[in-house]
Protein backbone atom coordinates (compact mmCIF):
# COMPACT_ATOMS: atom_id res chain seq x y z
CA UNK A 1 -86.80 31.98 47.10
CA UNK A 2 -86.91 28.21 48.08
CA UNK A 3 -89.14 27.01 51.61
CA UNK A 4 -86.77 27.31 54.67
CA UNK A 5 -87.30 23.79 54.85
CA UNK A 6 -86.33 23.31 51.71
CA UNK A 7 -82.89 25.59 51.88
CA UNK A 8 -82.10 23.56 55.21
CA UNK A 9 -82.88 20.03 53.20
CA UNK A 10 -80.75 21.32 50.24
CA UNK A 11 -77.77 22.89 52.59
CA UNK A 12 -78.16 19.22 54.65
CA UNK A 13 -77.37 17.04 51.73
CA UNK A 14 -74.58 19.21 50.47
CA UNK A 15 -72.55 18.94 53.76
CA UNK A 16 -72.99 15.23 53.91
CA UNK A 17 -71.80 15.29 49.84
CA UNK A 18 -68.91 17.19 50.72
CA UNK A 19 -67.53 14.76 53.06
CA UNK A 20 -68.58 11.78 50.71
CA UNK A 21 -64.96 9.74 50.48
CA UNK A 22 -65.98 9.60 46.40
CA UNK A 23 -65.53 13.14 46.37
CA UNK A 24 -62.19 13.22 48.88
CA UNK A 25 -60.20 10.31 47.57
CA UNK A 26 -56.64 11.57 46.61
CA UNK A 27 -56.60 12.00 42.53
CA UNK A 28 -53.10 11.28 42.99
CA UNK A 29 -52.13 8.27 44.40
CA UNK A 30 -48.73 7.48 45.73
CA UNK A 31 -46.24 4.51 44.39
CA UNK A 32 -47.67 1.69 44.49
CA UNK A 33 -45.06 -0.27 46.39
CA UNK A 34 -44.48 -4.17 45.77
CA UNK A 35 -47.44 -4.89 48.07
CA UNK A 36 -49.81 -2.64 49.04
CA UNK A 37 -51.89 -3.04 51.74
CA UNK A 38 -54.97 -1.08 53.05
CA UNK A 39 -56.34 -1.05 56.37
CA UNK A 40 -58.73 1.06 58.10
CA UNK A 41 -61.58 1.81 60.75
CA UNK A 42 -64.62 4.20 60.70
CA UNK A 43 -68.21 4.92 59.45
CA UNK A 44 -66.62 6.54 56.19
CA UNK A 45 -63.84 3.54 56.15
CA UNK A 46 -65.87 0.90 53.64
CA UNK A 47 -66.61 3.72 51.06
CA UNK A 48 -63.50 4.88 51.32
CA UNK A 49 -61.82 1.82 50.74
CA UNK A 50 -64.31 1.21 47.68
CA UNK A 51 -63.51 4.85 46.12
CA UNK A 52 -59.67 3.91 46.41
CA UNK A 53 -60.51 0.61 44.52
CA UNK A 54 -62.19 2.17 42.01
CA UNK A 55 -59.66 5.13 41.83
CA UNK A 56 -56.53 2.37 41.72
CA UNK A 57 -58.28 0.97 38.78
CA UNK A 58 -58.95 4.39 36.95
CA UNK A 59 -54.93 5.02 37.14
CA UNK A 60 -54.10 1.65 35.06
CA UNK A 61 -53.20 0.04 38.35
CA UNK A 62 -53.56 -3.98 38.90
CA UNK A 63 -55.99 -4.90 41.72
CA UNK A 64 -53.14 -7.83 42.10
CA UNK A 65 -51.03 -6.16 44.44
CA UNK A 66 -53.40 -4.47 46.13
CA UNK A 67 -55.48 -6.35 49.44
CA UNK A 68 -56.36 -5.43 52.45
CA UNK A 69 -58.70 -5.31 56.01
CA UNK A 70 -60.98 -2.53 56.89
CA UNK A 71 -64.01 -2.65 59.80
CA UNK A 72 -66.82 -0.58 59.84
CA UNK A 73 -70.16 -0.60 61.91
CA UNK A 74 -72.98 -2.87 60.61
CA UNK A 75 -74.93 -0.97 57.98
CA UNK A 76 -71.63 0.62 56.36
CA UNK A 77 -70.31 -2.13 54.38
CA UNK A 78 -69.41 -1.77 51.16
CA UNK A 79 -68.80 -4.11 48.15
CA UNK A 80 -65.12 -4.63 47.49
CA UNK A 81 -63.09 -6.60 45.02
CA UNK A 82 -59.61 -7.18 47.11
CA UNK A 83 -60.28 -5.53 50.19
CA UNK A 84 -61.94 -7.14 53.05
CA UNK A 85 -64.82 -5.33 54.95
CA UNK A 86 -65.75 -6.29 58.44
CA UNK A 87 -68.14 -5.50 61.03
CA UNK A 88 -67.85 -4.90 64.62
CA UNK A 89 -69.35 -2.79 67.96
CA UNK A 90 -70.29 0.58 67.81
CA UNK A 91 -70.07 2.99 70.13
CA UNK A 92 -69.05 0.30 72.27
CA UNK A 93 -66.40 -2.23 71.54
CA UNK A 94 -67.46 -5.83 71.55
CA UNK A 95 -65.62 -9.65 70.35
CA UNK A 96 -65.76 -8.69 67.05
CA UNK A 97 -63.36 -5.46 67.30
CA UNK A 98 -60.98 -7.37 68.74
CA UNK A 99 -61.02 -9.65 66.35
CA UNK A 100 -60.77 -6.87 63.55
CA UNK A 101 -57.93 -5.28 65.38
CA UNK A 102 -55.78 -8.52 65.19
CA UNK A 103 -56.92 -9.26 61.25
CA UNK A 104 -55.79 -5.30 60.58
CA UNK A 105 -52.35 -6.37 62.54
CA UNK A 106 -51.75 -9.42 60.75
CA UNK A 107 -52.51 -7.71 57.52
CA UNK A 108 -49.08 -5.08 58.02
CA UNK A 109 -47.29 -7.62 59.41
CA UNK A 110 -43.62 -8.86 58.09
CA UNK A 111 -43.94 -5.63 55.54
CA UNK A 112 -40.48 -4.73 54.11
CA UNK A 113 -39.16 -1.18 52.77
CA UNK A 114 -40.52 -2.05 49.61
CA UNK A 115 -44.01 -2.23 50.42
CA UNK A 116 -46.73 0.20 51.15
CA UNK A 117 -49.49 0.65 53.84
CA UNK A 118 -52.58 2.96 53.34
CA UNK A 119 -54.54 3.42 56.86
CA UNK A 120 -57.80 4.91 55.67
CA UNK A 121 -59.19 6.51 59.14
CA UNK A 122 -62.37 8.30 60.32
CA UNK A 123 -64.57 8.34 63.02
CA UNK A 124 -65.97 5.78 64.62
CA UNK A 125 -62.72 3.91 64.58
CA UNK A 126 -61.83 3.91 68.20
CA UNK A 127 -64.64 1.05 69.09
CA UNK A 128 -64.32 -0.52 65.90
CA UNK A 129 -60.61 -1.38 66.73
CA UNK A 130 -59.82 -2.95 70.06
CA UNK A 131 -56.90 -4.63 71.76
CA UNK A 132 -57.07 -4.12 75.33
CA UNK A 133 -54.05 -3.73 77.06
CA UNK A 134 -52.48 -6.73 79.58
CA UNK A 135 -54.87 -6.92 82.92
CA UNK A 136 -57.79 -5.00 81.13
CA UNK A 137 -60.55 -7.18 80.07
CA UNK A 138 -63.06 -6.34 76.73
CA UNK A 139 -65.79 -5.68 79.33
CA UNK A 140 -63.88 -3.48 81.38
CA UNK A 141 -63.18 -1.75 78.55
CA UNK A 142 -66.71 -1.86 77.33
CA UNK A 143 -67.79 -0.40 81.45
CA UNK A 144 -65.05 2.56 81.01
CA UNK A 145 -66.29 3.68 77.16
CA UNK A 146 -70.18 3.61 78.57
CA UNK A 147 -69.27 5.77 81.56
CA UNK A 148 -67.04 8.34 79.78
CA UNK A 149 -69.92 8.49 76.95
CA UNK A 150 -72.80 8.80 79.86
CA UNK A 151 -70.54 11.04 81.65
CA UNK A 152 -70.26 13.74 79.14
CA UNK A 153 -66.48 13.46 78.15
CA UNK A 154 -65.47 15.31 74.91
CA UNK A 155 -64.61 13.00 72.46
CA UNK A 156 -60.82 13.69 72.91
CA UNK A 157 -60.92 12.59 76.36
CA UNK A 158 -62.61 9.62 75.31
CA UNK A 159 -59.99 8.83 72.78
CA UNK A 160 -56.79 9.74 75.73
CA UNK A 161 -58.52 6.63 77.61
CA UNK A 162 -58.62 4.69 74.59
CA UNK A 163 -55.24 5.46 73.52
CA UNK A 164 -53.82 4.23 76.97
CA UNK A 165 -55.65 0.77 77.07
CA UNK A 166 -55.33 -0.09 73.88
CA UNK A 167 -52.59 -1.80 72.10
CA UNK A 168 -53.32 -0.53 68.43
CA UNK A 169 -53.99 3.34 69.19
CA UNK A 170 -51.83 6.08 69.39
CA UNK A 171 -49.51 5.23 66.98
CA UNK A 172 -49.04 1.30 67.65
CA UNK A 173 -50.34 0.09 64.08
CA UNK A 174 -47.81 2.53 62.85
CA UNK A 175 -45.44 0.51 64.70
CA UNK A 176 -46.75 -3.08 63.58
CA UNK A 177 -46.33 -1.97 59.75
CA UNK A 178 -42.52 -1.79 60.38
CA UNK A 179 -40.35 -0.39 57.90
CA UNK A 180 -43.34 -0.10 55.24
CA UNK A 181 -44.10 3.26 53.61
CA UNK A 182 -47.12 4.30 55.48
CA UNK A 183 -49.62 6.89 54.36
CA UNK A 184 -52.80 7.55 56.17
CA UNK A 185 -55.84 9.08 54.61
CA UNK A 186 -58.09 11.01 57.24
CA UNK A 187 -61.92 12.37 57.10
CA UNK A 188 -62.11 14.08 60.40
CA UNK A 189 -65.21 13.98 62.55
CA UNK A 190 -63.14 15.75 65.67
CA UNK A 191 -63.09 19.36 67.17
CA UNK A 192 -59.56 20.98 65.43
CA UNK A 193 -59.12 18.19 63.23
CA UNK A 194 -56.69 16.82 64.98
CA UNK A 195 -55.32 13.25 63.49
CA UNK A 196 -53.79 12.34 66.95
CA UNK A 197 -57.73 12.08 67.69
CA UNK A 198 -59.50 10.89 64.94
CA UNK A 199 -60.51 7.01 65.83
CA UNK A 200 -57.92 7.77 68.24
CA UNK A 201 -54.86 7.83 65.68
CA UNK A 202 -54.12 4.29 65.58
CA UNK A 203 -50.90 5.52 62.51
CA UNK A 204 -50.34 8.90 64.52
CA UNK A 205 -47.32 9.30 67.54
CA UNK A 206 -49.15 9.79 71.09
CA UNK A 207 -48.61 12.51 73.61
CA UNK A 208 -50.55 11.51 75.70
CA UNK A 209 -49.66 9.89 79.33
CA UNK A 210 -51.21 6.55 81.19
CA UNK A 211 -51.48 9.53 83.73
CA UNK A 212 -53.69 11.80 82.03
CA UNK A 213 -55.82 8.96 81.29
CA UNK A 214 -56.16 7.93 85.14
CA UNK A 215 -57.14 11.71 86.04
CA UNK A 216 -59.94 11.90 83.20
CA UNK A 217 -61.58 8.43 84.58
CA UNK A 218 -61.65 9.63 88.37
CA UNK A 219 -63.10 12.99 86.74
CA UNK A 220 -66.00 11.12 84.88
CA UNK A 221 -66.50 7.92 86.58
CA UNK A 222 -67.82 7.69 90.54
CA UNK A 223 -65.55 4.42 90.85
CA UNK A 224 -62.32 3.63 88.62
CA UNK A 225 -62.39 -0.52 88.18
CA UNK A 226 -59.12 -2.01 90.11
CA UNK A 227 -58.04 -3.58 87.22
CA UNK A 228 -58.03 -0.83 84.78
CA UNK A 229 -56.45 1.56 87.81
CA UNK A 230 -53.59 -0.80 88.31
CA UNK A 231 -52.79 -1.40 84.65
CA UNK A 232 -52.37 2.49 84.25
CA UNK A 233 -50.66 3.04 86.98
CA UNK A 234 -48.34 0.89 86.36
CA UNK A 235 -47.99 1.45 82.57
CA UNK A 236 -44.67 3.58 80.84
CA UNK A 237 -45.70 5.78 78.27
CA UNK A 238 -45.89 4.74 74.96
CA UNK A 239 -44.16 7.84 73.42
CA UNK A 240 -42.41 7.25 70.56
CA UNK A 241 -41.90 8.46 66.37
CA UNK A 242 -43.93 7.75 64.25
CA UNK A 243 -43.04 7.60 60.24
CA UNK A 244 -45.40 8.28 57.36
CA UNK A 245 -47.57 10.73 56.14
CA UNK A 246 -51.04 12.36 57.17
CA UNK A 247 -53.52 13.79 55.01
CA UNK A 248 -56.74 15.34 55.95
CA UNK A 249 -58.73 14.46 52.91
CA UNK A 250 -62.36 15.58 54.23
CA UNK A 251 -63.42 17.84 57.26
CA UNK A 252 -66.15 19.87 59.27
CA UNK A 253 -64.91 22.96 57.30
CA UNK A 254 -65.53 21.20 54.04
CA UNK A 255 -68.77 20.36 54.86
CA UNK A 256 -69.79 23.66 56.22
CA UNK A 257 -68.30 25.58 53.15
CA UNK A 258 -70.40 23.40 50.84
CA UNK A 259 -73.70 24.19 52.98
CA UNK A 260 -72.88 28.13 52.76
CA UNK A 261 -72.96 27.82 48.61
CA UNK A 262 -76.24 26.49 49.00
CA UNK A 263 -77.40 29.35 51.34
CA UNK A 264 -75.73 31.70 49.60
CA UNK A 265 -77.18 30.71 46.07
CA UNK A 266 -80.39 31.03 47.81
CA UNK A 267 -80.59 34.33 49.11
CA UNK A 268 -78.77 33.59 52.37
CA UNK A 269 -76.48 35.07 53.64
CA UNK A 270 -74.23 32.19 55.76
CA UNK A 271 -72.04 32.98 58.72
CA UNK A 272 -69.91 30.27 59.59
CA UNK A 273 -69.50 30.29 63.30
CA UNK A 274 -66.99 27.60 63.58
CA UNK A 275 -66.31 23.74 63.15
CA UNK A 276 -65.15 22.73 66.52
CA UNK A 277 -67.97 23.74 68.73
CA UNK A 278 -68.66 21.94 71.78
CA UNK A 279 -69.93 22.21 75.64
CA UNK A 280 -73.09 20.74 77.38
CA UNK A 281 -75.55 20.54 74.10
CA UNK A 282 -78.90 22.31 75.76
CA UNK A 283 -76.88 25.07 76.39
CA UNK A 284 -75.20 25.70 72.98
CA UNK A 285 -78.02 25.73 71.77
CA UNK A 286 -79.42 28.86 73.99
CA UNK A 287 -76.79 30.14 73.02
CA UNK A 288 -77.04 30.26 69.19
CA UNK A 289 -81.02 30.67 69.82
CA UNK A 290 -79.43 34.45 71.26
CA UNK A 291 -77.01 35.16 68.53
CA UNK A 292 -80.30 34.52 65.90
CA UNK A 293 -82.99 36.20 67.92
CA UNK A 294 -80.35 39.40 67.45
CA UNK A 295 -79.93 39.20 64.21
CA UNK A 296 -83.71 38.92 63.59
CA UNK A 297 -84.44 41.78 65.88
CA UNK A 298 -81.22 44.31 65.79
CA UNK A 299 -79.95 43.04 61.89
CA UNK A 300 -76.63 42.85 64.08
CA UNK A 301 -74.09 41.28 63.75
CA UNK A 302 -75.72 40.57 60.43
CA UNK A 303 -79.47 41.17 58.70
CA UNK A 304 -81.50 38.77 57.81
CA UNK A 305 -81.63 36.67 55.58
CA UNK A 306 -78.85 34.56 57.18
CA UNK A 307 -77.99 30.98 58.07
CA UNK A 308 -76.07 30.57 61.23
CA UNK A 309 -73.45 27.21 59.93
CA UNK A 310 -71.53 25.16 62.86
CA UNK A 311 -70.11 21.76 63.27
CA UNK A 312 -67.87 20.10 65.91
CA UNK A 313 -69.30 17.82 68.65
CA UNK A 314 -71.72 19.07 71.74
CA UNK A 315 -72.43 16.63 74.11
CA UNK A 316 -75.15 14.70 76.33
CA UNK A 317 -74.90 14.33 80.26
CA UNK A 318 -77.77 11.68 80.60
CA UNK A 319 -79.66 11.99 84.27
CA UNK A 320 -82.67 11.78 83.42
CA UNK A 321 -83.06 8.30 81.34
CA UNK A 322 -84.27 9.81 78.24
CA UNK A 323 -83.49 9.02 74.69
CA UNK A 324 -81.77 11.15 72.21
CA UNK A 325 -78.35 12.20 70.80
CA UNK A 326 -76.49 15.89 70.62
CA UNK A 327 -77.91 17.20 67.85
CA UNK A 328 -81.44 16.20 68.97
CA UNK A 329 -80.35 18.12 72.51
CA UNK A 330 -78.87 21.09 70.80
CA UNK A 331 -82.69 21.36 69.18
CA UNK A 332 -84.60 21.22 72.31
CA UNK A 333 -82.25 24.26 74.02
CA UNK A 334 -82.93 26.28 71.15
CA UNK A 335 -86.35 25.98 71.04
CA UNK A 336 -86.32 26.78 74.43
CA UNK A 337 -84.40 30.03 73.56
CA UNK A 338 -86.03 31.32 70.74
CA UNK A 339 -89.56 30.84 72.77
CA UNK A 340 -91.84 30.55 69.78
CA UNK A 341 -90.06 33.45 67.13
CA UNK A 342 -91.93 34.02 63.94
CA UNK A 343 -89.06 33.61 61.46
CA UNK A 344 -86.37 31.06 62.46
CA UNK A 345 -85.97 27.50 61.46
CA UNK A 346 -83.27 24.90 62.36
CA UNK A 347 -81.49 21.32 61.53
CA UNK A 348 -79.27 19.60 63.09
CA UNK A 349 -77.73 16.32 62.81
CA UNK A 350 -74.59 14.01 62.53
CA UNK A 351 -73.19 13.47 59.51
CA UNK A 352 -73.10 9.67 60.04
CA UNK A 353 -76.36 9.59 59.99
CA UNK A 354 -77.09 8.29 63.59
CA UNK A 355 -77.12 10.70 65.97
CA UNK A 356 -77.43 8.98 69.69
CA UNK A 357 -79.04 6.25 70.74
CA UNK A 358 -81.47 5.77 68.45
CA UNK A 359 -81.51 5.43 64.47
CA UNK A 360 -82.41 8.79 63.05
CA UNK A 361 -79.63 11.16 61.89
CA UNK A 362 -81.39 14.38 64.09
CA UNK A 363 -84.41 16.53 63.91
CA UNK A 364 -85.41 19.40 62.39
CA UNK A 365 -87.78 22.82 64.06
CA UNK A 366 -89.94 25.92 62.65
CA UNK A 367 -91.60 28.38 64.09
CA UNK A 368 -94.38 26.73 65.01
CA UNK A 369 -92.91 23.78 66.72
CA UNK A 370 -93.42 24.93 70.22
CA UNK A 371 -97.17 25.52 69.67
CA UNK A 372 -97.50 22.31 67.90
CA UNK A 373 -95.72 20.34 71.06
CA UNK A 374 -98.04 22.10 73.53
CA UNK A 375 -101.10 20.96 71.73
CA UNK A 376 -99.91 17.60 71.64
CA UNK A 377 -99.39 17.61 75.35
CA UNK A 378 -96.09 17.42 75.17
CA UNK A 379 -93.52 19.80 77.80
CA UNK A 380 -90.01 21.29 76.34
CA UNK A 381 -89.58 21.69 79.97
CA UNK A 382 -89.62 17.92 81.13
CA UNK A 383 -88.18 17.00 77.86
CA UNK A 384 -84.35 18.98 79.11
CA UNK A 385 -85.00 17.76 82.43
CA UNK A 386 -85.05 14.48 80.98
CA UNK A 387 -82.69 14.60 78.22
CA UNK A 388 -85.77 13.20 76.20
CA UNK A 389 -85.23 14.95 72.97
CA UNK A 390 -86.15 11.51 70.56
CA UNK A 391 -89.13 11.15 72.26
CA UNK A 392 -90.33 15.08 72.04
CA UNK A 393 -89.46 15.30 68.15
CA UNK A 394 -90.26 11.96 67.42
CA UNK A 395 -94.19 12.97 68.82
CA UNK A 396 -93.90 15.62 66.36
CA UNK A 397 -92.66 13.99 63.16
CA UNK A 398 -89.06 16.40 63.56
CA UNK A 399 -87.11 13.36 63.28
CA UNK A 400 -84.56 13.51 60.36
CA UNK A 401 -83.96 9.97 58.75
CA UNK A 402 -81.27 9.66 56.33
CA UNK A 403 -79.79 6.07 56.96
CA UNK A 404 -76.22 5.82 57.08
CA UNK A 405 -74.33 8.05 54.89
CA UNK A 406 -71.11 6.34 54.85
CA UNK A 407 -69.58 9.71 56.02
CA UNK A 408 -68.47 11.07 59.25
CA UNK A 409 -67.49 14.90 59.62
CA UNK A 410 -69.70 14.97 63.26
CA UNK A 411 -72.41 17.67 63.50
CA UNK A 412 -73.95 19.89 61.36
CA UNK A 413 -76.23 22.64 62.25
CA UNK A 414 -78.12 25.63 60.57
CA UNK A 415 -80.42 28.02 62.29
CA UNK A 416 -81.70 29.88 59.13
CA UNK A 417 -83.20 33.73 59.77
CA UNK A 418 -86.02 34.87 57.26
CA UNK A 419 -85.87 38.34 56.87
């Protein structure tokens, strides 16, 4: 049998494989039409748009009627032949997604019948892709995104706000390719795969009221800006039908199946607990620190060995200043549950490959991580007071560095059980 370390490593880079858009990309592609045009947004958008290049040409198809505009973050490009890659703010919005939203407009614009669009969506996509709505400035935008994020909102109330102050979300690129065939082409990186959420589902029809939007700002923000106030309050609701089709070519599930061949092959035994977890990070992961601690003790509901598998999205309320994303959070409220245990390890990170703040995908713990951190001075107390989870595994060489994977399926976390 393989290190723990070494199972976690191997079960890591599997997920993030899984979700690789090489691996997703349709085999069968639809008609081309007379013109076919690809847009897009996310962290996975650039390689998907290359795999679909290279997957046009593998068909026999002309790269002459094929062109196109996608936007990723900076660090996710990708060398294309006909379609365009840009670059623009994330998590936050800045000049440059606007920008990319009006290229990605113009691009579907004055499409007939005969024509095709391909939206190739994943997350990320919200920031990436902004077009404020009249009376609602970039940077008001920008103030609203930073307060949900710092607030704790889930990322679906996130993308409600979004939705209702933007003028390319929920649906409204759908609407700007006119009668064009429309297909969109999702990797999910949301709780329940939902495609009305995923970069806030720019191709997708919108349920959602300027209403709802209002309530989740007064929940998470002390003070709602004036502007942004009076522009939903005023504002109809942008309900409306949406033509086209949706598939979900890469999810959390995927991912997590893929890391429980790995733990399986390896003596293992995995237990899925579910790709749409979420709640206050810290205290999911006391929570799974309890489900592994009785399985090590009581062999119930399972014996060891075993790898506890989730994904979905936990998330940070910052009050303390520190530094660190989810993932890095989840680590520090498990160590804190399992208080030291002999014979449990534990990853976690996003599958992006940036998890928070700071440029490290997560962070990784053994058994002897807790002893290690008090030698070093370091407190696991003061670190969850602080939310200071980069600086605590960073001082301890946890830190998990894979670059950007050109992938998004959110988080991924193992808490493996030696027997």
């Amino acid at each position: 049998m393989s290190f723990p370390s070494e199972v976690l490593d191997a079960m890591m880079q599997a997920a993030i494989a899984a979700a690789q858009p090489e691996s997703c990309i349709p085999s069968r592609l639809p008609l081309a039409g007379k013109r076919t045009v690809v847009v897009g947004a996310g962290k996975a958008s650039g390689a998907m748009a290359k795999s679909l290049e290279q997957a046009w040409i593998k068909n026999g198809r002309s790269l002459d009627v094929l062109s196109g505009v996608v936007v990723v973050p900076a660090g996710y490009e990708q060398d294309c032949e006909c379609i365009q890659i840009l670059t623009a703010g994330h998590p936050v919005p800045d000049e440059r997604s606007v920008q990319a939203a009006d290229q990605i407009k113009q691009a579907v614009k004055g499409l007939s019948k005969d024509d095709l669009v391909i939206a190739l969506i994943s997350g990320g996509g919200s920031a990436l892709m902004a077009q404020p709505i009249e009376g609602v400035s970039l940077a008001l935008k920008q103030d609203v995104t930073k307060g949900l994020l710092m607030g704790g909102a889930t990322i679906q109330e996130i993308n409600t706000v979004r939705k209702q102050l933007s003028q390319i979300k929920g649906g409204k690129l759908a609407l700007a390719a006119g009668e064009a065939r429309l297909e969109t082409w999702l990797i999910s990186d949301v709780p329940g795969d939902d495609p009305e959420s995923i970069a806030s589902g720019p191709t997708v029809v919108d349920d959602s009221t300027p209403q709802q939007a209002l309530a989740l700002l007064e929940r998470y923000l002390p003070d709602v800006p004036n502007a942004v106030r009076a522009a939903l309050e005023s504002k109809k609701s942008d309900l409306h039908a949406v033509s086209g089709e949706v598939k979900m070519i890469g999810s959390p599930m995927s991912s997590l199946q893929a890391a429980a061949k790995v733990a399986k092959a390896n003596g293992y035994m995995p237990i899925i607990l579910g790709d749409a977890l979420e709640g206050e990070s810290q205290e999911v992961g006391k929570t799974m620190a309890g489900i592994a601690k009785c399985i090590a003790l009581h062999s119930q509901p399972y014996k060891a060995p075993a790898v506890l598998l989730s994904g979905g999205e936990t998330t940070v309320t910052h009050s303390g200043g520190g530094k660190g994303g989810p993932n890095q959070e989840f680590l520090l409220g498990l160590l804190a549950g399992l208080d030291s245990h002999p014979n449990i390890h534990a990853l976690a990170i996003d599958t992006d490959g940036r998890d928070g703040s700071e440029p490290v995908a997560g962070a990784c713990i053994g058994p002897d991580t807790l002893a290690r951190a008090k030698q070093a001075g370091l407190s696991l107390v003061e670190s969850c007071e602080q939310h200071d989870s980069y600086s605590f595994f960073k001082a301890l060489d946890c830190l998990i560095d894979t670059g950007p994977t050109f992938t998004n399926v959110n988080d991924f976390r193992a808490v493996l059980i030696e027997k």
